[in-house]
N, C-alpha and C. Protein backbone atom coordinates (compact mmCIF):
# COMPACT_ATOMS: atom_id res chain seq x y z
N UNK A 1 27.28 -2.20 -0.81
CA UNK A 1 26.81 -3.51 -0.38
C UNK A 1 25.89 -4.09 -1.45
N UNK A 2 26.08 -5.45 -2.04
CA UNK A 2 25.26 -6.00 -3.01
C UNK A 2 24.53 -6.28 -2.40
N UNK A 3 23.05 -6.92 -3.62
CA UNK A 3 22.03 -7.24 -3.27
C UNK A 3 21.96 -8.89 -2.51
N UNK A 4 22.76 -9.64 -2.98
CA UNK A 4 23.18 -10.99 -2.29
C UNK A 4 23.28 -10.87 -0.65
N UNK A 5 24.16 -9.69 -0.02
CA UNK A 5 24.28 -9.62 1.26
C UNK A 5 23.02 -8.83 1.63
N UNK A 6 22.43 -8.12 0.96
CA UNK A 6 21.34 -7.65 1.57
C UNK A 6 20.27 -8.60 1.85
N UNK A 7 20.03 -9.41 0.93
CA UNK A 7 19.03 -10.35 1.01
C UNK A 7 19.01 -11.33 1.61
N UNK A 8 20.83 -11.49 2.15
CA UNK A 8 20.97 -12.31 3.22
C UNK A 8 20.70 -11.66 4.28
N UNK A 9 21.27 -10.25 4.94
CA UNK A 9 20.10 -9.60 5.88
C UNK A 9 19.35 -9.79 6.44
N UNK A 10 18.48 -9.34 5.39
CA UNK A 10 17.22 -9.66 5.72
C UNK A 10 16.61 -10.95 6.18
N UNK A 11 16.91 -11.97 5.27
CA UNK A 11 16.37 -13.46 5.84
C UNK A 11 17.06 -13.50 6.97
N UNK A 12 18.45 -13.34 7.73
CA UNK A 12 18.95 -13.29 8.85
C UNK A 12 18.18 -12.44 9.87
N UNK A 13 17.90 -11.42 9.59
CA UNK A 13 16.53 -10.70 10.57
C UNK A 13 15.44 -11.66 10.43
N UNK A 14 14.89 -11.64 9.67
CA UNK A 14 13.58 -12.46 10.02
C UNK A 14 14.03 -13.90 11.03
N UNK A 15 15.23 -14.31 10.55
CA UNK A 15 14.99 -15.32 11.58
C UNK A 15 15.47 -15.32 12.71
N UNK A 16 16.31 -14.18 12.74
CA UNK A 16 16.39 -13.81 13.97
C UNK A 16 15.15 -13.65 15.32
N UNK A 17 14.13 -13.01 14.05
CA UNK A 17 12.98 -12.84 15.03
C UNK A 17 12.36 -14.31 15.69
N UNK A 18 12.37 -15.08 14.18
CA UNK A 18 11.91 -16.58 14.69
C UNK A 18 12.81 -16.86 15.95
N UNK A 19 13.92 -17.11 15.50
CA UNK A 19 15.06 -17.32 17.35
C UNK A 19 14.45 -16.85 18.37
N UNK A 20 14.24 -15.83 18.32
CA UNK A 20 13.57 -14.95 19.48
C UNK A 20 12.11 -15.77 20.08
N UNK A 21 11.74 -16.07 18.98
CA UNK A 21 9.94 -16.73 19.38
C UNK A 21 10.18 -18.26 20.09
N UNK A 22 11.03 -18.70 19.43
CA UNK A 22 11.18 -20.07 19.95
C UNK A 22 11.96 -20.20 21.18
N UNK A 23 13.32 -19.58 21.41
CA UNK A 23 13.49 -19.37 22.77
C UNK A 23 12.66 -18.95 23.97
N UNK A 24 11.85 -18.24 23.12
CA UNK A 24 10.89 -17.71 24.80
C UNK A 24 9.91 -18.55 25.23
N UNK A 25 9.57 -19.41 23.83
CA UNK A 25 8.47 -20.49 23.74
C UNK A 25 9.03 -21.91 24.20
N UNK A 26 10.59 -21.70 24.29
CA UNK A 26 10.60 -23.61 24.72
C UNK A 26 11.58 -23.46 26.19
N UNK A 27 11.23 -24.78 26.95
CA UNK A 27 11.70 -24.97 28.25
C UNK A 27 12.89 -24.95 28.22
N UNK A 28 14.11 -23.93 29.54
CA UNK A 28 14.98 -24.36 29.55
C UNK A 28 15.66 -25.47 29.48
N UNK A 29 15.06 -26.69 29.65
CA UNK A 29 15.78 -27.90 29.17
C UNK A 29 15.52 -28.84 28.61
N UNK A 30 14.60 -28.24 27.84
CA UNK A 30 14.39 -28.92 26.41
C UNK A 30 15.60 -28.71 25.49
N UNK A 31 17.07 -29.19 25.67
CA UNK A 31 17.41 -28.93 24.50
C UNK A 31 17.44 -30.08 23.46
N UNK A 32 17.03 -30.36 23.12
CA UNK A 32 16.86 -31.55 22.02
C UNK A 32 15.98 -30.62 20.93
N UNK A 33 14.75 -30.47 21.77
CA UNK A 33 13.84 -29.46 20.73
C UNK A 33 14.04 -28.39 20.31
N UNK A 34 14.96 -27.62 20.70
CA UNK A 34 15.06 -26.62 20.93
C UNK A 34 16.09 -26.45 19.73
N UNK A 35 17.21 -27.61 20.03
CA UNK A 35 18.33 -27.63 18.78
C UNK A 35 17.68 -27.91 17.21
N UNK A 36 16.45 -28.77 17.78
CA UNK A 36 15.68 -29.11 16.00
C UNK A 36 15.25 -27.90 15.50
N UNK A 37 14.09 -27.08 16.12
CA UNK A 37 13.70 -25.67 16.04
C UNK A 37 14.60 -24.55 15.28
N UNK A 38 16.28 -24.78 16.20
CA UNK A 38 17.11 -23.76 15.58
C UNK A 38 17.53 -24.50 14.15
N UNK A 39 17.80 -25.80 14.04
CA UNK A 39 18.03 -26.03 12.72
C UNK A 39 17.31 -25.74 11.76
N UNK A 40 15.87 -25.97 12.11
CA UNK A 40 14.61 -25.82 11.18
C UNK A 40 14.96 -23.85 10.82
N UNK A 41 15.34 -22.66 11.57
CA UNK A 41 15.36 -21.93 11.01
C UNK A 41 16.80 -21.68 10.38
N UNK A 42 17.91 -22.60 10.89
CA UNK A 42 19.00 -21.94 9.88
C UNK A 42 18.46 -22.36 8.17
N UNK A 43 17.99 -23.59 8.13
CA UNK A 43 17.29 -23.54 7.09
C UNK A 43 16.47 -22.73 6.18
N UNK A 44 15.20 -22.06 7.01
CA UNK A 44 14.81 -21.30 6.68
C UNK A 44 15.74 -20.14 6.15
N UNK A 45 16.45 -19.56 6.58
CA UNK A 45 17.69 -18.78 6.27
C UNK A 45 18.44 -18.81 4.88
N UNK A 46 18.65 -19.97 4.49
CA UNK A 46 18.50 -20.07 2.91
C UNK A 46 17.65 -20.35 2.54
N UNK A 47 16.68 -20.78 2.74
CA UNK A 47 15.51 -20.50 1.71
C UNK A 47 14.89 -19.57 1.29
N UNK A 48 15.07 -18.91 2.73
CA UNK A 48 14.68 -17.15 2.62
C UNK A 48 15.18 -16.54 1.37
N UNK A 49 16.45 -16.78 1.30
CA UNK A 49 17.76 -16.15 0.84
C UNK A 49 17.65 -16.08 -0.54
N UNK A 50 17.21 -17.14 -1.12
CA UNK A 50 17.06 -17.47 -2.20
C UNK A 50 16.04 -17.11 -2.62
N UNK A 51 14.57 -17.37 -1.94
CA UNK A 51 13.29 -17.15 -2.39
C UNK A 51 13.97 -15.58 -2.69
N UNK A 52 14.06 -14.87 -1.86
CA UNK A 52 14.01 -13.20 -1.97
C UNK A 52 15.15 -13.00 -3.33
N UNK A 53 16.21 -13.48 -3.90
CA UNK A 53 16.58 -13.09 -4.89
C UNK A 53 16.01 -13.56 -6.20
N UNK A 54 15.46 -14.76 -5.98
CA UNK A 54 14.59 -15.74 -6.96
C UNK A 54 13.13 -14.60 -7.75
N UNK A 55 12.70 -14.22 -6.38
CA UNK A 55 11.47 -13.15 -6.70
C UNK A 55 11.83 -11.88 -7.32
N UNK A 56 13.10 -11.55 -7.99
CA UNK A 56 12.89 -10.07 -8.43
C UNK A 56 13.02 -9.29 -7.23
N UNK A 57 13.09 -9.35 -6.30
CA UNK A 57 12.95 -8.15 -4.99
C UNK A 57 14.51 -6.87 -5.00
N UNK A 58 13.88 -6.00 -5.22
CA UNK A 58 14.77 -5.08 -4.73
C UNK A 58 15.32 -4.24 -3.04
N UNK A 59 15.76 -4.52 -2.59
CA UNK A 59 16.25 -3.54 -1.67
C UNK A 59 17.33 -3.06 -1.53
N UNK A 60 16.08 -1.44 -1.13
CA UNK A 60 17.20 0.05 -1.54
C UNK A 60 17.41 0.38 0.25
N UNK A 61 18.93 1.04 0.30
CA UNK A 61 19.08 1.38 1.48
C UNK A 61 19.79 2.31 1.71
N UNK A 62 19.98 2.77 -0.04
CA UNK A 62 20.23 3.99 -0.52
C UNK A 62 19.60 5.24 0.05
N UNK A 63 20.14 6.85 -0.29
CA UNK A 63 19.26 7.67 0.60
C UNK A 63 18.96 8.41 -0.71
N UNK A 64 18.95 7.91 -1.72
CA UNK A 64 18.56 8.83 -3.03
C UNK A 64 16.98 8.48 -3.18
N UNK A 65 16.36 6.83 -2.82
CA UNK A 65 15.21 6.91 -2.74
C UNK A 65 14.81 6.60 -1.65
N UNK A 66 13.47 6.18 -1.57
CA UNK A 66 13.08 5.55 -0.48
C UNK A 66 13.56 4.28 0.30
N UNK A 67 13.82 4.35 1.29
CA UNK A 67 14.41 2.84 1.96
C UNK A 67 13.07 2.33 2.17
N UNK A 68 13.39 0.48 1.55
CA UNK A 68 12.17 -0.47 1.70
C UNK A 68 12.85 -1.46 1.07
N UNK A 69 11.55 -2.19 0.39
CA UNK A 69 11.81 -3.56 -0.62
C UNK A 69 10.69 -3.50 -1.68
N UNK A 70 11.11 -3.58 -2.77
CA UNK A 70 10.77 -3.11 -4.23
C UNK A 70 10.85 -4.27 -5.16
N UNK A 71 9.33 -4.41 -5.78
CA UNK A 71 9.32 -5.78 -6.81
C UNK A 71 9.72 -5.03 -8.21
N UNK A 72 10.48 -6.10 -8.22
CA UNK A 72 11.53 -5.68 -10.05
C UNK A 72 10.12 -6.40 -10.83
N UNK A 73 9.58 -5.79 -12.26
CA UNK A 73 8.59 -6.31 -13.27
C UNK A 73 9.01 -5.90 -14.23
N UNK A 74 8.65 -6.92 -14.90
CA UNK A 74 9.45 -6.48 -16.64
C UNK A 74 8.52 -5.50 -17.21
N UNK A 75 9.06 -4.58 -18.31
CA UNK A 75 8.60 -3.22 -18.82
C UNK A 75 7.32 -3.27 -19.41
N UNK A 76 6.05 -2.82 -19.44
CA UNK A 76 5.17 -2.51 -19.73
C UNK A 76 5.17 -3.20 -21.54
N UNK A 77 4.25 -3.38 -22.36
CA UNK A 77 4.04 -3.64 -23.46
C UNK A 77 4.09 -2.21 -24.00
N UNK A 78 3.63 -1.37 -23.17
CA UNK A 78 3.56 0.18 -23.74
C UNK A 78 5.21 0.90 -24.27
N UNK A 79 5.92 0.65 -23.30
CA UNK A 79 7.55 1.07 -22.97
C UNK A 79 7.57 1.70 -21.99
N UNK A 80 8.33 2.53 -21.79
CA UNK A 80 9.13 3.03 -20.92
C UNK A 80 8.58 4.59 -20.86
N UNK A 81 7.70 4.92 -19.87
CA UNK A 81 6.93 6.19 -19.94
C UNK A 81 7.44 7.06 -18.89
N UNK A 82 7.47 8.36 -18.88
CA UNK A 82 7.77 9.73 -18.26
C UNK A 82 7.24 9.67 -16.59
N UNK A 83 7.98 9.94 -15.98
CA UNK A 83 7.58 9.11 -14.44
C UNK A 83 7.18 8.32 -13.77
N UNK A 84 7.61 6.92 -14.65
CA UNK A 84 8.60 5.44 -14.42
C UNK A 84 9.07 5.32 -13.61
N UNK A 85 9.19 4.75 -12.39
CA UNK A 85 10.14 4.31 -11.22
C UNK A 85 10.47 2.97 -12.12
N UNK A 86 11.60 2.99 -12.32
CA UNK A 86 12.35 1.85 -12.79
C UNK A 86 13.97 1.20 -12.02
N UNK A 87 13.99 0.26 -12.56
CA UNK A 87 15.85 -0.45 -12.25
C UNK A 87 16.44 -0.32 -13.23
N UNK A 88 17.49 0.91 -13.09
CA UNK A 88 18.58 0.72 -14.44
C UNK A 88 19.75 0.53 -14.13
N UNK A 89 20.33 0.32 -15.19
CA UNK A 89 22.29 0.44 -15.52
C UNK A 89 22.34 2.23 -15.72
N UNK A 90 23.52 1.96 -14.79
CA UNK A 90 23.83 3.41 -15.18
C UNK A 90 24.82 3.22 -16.75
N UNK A 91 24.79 4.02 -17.67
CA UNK A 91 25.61 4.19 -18.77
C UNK A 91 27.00 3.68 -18.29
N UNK A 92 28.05 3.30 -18.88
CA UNK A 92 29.32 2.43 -19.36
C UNK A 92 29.95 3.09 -18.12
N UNK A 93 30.54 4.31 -18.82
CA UNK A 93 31.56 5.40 -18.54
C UNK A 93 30.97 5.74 -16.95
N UNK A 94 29.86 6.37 -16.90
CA UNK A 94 28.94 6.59 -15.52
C UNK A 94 29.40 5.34 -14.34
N UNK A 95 29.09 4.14 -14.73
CA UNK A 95 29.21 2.77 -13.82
C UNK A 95 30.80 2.98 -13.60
N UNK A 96 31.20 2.84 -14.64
CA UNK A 96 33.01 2.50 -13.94
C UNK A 96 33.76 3.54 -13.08
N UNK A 97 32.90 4.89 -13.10
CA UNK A 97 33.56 5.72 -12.35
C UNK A 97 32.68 5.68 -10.82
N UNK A 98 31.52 5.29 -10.79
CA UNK A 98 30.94 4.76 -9.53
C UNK A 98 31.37 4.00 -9.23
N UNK A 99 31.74 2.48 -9.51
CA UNK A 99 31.99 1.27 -9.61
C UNK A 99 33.61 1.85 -8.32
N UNK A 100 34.47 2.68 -9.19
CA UNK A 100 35.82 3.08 -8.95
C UNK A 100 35.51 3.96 -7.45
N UNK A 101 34.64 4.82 -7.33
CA UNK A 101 34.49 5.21 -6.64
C UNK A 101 33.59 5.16 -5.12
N UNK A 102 33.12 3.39 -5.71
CA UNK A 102 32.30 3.25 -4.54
C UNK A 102 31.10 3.25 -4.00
N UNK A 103 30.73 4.05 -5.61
CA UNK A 103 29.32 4.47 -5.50
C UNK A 103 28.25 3.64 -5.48
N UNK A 104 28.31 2.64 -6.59
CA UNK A 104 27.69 1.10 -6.68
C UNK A 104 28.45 -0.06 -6.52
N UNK A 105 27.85 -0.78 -6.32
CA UNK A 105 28.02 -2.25 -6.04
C UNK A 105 28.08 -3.13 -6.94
N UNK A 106 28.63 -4.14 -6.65
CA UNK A 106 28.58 -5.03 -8.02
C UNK A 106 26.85 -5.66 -8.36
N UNK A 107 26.79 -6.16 -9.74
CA UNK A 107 26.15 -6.17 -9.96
C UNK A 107 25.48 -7.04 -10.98
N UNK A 108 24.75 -7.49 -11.74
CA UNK A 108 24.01 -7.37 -12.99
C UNK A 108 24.62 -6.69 -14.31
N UNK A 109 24.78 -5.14 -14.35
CA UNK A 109 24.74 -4.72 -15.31
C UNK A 109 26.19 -4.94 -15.72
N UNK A 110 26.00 -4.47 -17.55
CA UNK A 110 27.36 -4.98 -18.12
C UNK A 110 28.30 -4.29 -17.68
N UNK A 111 28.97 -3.45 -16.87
CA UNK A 111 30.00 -3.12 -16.17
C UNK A 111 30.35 -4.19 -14.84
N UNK A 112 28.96 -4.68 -14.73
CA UNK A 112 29.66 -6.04 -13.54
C UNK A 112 28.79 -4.82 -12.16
N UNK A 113 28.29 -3.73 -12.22
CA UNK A 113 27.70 -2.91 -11.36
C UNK A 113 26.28 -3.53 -11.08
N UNK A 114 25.97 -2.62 -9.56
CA UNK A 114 24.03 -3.10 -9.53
C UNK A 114 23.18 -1.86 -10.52
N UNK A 115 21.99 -2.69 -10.33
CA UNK A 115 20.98 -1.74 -10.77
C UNK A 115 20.37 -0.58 -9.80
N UNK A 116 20.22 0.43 -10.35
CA UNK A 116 19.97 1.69 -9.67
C UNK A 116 18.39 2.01 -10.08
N UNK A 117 17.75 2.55 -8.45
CA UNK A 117 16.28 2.91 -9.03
C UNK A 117 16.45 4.23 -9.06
N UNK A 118 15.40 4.63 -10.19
CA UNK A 118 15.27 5.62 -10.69
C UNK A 118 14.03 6.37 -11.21
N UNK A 119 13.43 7.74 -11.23
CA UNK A 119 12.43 8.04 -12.00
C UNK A 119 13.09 8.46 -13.26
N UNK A 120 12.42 8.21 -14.73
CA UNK A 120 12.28 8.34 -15.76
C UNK A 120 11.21 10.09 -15.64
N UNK A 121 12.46 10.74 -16.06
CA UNK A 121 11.78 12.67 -16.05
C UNK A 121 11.98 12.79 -17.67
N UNK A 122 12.33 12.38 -17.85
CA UNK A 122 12.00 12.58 -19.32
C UNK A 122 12.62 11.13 -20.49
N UNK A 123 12.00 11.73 -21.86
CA UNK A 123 11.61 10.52 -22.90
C UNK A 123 12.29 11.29 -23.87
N UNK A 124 12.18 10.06 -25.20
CA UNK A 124 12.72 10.95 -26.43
C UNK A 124 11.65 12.15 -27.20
N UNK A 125 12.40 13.06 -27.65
CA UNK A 125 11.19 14.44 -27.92
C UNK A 125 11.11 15.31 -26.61
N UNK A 126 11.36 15.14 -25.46
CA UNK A 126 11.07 15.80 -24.24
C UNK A 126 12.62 16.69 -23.91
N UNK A 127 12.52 17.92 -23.60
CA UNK A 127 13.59 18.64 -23.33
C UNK A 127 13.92 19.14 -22.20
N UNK A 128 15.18 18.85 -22.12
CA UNK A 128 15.80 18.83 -20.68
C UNK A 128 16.96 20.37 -20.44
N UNK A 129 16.37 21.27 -19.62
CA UNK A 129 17.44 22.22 -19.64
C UNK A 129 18.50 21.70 -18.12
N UNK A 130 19.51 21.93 -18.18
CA UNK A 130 20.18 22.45 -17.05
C UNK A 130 21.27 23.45 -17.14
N UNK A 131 20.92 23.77 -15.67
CA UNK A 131 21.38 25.01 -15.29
C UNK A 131 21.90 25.31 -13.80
N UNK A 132 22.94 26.01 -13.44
CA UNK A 132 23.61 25.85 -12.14
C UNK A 132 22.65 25.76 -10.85
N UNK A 133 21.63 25.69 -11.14
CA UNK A 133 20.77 25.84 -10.16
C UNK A 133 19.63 24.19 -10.19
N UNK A 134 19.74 23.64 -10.96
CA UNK A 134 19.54 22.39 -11.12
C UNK A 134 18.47 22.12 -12.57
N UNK A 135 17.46 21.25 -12.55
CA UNK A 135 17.41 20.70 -13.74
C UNK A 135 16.06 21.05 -13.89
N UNK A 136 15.75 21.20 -15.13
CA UNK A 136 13.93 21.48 -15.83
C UNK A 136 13.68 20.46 -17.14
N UNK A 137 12.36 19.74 -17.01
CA UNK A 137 12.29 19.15 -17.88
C UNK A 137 11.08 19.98 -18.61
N UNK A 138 10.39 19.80 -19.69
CA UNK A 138 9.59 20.83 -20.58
C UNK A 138 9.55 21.95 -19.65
N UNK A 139 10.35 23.07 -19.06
CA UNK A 139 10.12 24.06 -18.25
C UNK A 139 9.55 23.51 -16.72
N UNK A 140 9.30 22.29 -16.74
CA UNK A 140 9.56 22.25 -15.24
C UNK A 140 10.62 21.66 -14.37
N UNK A 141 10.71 22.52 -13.21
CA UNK A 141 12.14 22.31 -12.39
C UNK A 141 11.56 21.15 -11.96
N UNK A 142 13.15 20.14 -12.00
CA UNK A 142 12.69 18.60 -10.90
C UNK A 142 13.57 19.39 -9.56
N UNK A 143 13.12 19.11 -8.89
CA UNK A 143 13.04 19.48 -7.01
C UNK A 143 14.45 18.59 -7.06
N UNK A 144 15.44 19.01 -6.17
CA UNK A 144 16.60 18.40 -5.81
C UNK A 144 17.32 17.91 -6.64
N UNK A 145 17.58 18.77 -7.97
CA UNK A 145 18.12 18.18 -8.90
C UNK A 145 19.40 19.00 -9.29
N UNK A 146 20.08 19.55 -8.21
CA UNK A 146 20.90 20.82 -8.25
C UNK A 146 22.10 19.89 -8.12
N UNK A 147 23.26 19.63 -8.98
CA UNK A 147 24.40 18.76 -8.97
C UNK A 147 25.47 19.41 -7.75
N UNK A 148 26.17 18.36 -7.14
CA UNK A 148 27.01 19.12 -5.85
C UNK A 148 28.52 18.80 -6.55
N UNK A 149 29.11 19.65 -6.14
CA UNK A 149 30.61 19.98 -6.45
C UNK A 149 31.53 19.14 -5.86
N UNK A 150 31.33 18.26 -4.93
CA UNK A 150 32.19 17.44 -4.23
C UNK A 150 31.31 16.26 -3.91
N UNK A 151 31.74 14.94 -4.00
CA UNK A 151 30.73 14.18 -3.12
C UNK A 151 31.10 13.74 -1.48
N UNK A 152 30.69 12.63 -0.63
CA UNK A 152 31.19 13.34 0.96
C UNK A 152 32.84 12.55 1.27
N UNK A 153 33.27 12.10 0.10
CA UNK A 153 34.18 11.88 0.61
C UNK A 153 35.34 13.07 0.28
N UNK A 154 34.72 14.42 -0.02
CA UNK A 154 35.51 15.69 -0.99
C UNK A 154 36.08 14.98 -2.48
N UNK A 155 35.98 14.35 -3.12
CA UNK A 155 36.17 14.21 -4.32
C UNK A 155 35.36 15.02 -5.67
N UNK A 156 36.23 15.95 -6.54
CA UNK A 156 35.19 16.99 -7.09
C UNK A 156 34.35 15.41 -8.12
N UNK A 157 33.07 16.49 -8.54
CA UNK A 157 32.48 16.11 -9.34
C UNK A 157 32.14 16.41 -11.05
N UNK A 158 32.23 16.04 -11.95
CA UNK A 158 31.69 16.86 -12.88
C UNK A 158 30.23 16.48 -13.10
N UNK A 159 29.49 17.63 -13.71
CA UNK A 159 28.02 17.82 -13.60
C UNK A 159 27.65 17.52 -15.01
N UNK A 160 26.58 17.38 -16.15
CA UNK A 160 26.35 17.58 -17.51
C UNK A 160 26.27 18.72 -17.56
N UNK A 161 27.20 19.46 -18.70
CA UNK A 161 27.20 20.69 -19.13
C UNK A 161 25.91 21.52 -19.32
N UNK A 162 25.89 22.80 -18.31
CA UNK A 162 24.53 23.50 -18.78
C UNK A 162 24.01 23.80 -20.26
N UNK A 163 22.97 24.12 -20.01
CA UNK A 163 22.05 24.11 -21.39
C UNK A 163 20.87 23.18 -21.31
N UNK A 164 20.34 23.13 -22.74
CA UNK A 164 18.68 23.10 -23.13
C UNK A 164 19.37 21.68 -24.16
N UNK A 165 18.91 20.49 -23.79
CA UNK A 165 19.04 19.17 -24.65
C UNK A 165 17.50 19.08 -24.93
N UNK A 166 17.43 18.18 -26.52
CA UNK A 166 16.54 17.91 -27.03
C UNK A 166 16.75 15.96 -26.77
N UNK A 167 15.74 15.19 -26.22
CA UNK A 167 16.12 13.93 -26.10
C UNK A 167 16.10 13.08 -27.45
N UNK A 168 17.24 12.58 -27.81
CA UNK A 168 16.43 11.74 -29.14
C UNK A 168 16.09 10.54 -29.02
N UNK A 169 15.56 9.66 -29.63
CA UNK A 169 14.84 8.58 -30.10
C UNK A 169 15.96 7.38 -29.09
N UNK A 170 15.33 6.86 -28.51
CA UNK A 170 15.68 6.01 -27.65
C UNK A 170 16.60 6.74 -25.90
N UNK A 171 16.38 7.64 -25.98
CA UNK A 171 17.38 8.12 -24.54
C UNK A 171 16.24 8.56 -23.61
N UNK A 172 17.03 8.08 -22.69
CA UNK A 172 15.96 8.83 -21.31
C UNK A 172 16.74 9.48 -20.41
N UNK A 173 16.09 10.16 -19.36
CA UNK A 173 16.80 10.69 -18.62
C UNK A 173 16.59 10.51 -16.97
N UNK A 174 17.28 9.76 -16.36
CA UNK A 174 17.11 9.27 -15.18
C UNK A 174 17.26 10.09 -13.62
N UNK A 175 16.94 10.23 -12.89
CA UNK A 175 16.45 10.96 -11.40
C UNK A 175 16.21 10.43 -10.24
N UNK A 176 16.34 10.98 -9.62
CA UNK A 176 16.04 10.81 -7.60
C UNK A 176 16.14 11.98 -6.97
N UNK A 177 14.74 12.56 -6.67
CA UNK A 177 14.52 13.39 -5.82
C UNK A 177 15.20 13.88 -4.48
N UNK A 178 16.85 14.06 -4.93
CA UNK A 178 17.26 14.21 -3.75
C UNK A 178 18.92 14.58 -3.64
N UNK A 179 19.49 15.78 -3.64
CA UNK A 179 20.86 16.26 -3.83
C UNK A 179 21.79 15.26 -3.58
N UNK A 180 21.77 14.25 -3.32
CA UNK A 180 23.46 13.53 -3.35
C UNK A 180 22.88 12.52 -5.04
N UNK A 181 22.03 12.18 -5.50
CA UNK A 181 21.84 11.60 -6.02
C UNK A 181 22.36 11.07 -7.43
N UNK A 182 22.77 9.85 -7.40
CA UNK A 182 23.66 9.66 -8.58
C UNK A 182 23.34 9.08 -9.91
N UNK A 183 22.66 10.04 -10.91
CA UNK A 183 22.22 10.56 -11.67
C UNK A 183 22.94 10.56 -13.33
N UNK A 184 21.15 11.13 -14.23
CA UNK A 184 21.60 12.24 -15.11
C UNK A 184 21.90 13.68 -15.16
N UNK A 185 22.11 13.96 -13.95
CA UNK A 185 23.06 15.61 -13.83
C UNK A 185 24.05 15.31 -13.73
N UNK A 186 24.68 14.44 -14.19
CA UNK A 186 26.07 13.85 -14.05
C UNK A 186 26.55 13.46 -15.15
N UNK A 187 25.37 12.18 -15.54
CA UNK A 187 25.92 11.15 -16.96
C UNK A 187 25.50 11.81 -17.86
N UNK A 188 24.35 12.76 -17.99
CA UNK A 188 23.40 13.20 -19.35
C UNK A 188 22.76 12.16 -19.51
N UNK A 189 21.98 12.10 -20.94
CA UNK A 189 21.12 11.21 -21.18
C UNK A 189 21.56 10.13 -21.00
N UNK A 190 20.39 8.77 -20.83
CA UNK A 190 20.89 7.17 -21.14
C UNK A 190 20.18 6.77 -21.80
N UNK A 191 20.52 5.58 -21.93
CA UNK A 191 19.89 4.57 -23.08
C UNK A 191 18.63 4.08 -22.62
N UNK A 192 17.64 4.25 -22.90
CA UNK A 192 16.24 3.38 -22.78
C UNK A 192 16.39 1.53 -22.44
N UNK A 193 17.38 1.10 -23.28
CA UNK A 193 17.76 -0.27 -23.46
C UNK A 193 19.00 -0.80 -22.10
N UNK A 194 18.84 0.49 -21.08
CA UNK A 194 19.95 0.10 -20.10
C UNK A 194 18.69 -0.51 -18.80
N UNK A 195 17.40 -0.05 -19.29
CA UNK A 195 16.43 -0.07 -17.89
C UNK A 195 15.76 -1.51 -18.29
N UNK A 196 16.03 -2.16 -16.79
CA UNK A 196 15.99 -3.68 -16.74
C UNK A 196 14.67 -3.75 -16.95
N UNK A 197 14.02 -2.90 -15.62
CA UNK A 197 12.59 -3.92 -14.82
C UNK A 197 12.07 -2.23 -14.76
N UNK A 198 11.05 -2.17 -14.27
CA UNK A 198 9.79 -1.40 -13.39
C UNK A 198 9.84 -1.81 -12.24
N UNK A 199 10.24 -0.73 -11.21
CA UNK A 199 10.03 -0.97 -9.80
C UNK A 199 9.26 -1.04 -9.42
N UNK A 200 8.30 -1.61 -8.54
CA UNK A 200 7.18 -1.27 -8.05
C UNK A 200 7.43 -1.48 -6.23
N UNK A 201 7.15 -0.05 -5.60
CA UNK A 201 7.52 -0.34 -4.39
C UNK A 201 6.51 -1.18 -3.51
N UNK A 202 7.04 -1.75 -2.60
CA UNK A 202 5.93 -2.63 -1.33
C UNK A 202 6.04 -2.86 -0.21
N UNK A 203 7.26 -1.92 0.35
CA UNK A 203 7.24 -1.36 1.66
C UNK A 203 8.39 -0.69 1.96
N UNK A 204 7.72 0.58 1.55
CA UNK A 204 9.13 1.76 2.19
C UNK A 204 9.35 2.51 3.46
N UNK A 205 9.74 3.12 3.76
CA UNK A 205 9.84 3.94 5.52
C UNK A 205 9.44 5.26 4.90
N UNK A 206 9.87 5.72 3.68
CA UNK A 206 9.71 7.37 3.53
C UNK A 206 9.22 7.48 2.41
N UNK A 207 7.81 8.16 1.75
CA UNK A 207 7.69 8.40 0.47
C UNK A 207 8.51 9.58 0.04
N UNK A 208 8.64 10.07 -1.75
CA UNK A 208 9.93 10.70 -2.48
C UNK A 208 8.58 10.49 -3.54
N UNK A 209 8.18 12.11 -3.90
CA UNK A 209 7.77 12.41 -5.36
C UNK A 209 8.44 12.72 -6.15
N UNK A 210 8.07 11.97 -7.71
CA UNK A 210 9.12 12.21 -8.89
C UNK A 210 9.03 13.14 -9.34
């Protein structure tokens, strides 16, 4: 599901709720007012709609991170630092086989896919082992980072080949605390230059340490 229908959603909930307020608030036979009221919020309804894609807003409803709504900000003057919650493109090859498979949505990125949030576990110079048992960055294990052999629709998976990578100069390596997650235990490194924005979350249901 793209972010367009989500964000229509949402403004459709909210005014749903408004519906709710104004029906209970106006006389059964007032309908004159009652019809202005509902126009005044189908309105609202695109404006909503728009404001919320206009603002950068992310919402995830994904189960790799937290479910909420997340302000997209452009990247730091610093760059792109080591446990980063960011919005990226997944790599070329990565997107079109999600894309094919369902995994993402259309999107933004140059495959025509959405942007995926992500923690940044490692930078260039920083070393990434994996191993059948899941992933270590300078010797430490990231938690739920163990690649699964099938995803739920039984379709196998391939994983990035075990071993000890050295990151070079511009690659990062992207994460989500959480076994279905669609990842660098999959693609291997990515490009630094694929990560749009900085997420910054602002109202989730579940926190997820990177």
């Amino acid at each position: 599901m793209g972010q367009p229908v989500l964000t229509a959603i949402l403004a459709f909930a909210i005014a749903a709720f408004l519906t709710a307020a104004v029906a209970i608030g106006t006389p059964a036979n007032a309908y004159i007012v009652r019809a202005i009221k509902l126009t005044a919020i189908g309105v609202f309804i695109a404006v909503a709609t728009v404001a919320i894609t206009q603002a950068c807003l992310r919402i995830n409803f994904t189960a790799s991170m937290p479910i909420g709504l997340y302000l997209l900000m452009p990247l730091p003057s610093s760059g792109v630092k080591r446990g980063m919650l960011v919005a990226a493109c997944a790599p070329a090859r990565a997107a079109r086989v999600g894309r094919r498979r369902g995994y993402l949505a259309a999107g933004p990125c140059p495959e025509h896919t959405e942007l995926l949030l992500k923690y940044v576990e490692a930078v260039t110079g920083d070393e990434v082992e994996i191993t059948p048992g899941g992933g270590f960055v300078n010797g430490w294990r990231l938690p739920s980072s163990r690649s699964a052999r099938r995803d739920r629709a039984g379709r196998r998976l391939v994983s990035w080949p075990t071993g000890a990578y050295r990151l070079a100069a511009g690659q990062v390596w992207l994460y989500a605390p959480n076994d279905r997650s669609w990842d660098s235990r999959y693609w291997g490194p990515a490009l630094q230059r694929n990560i749009a924005a900085e997420a910054i979350p602002l109202f989730v249901l579940r926190g997820a340490v990177p």
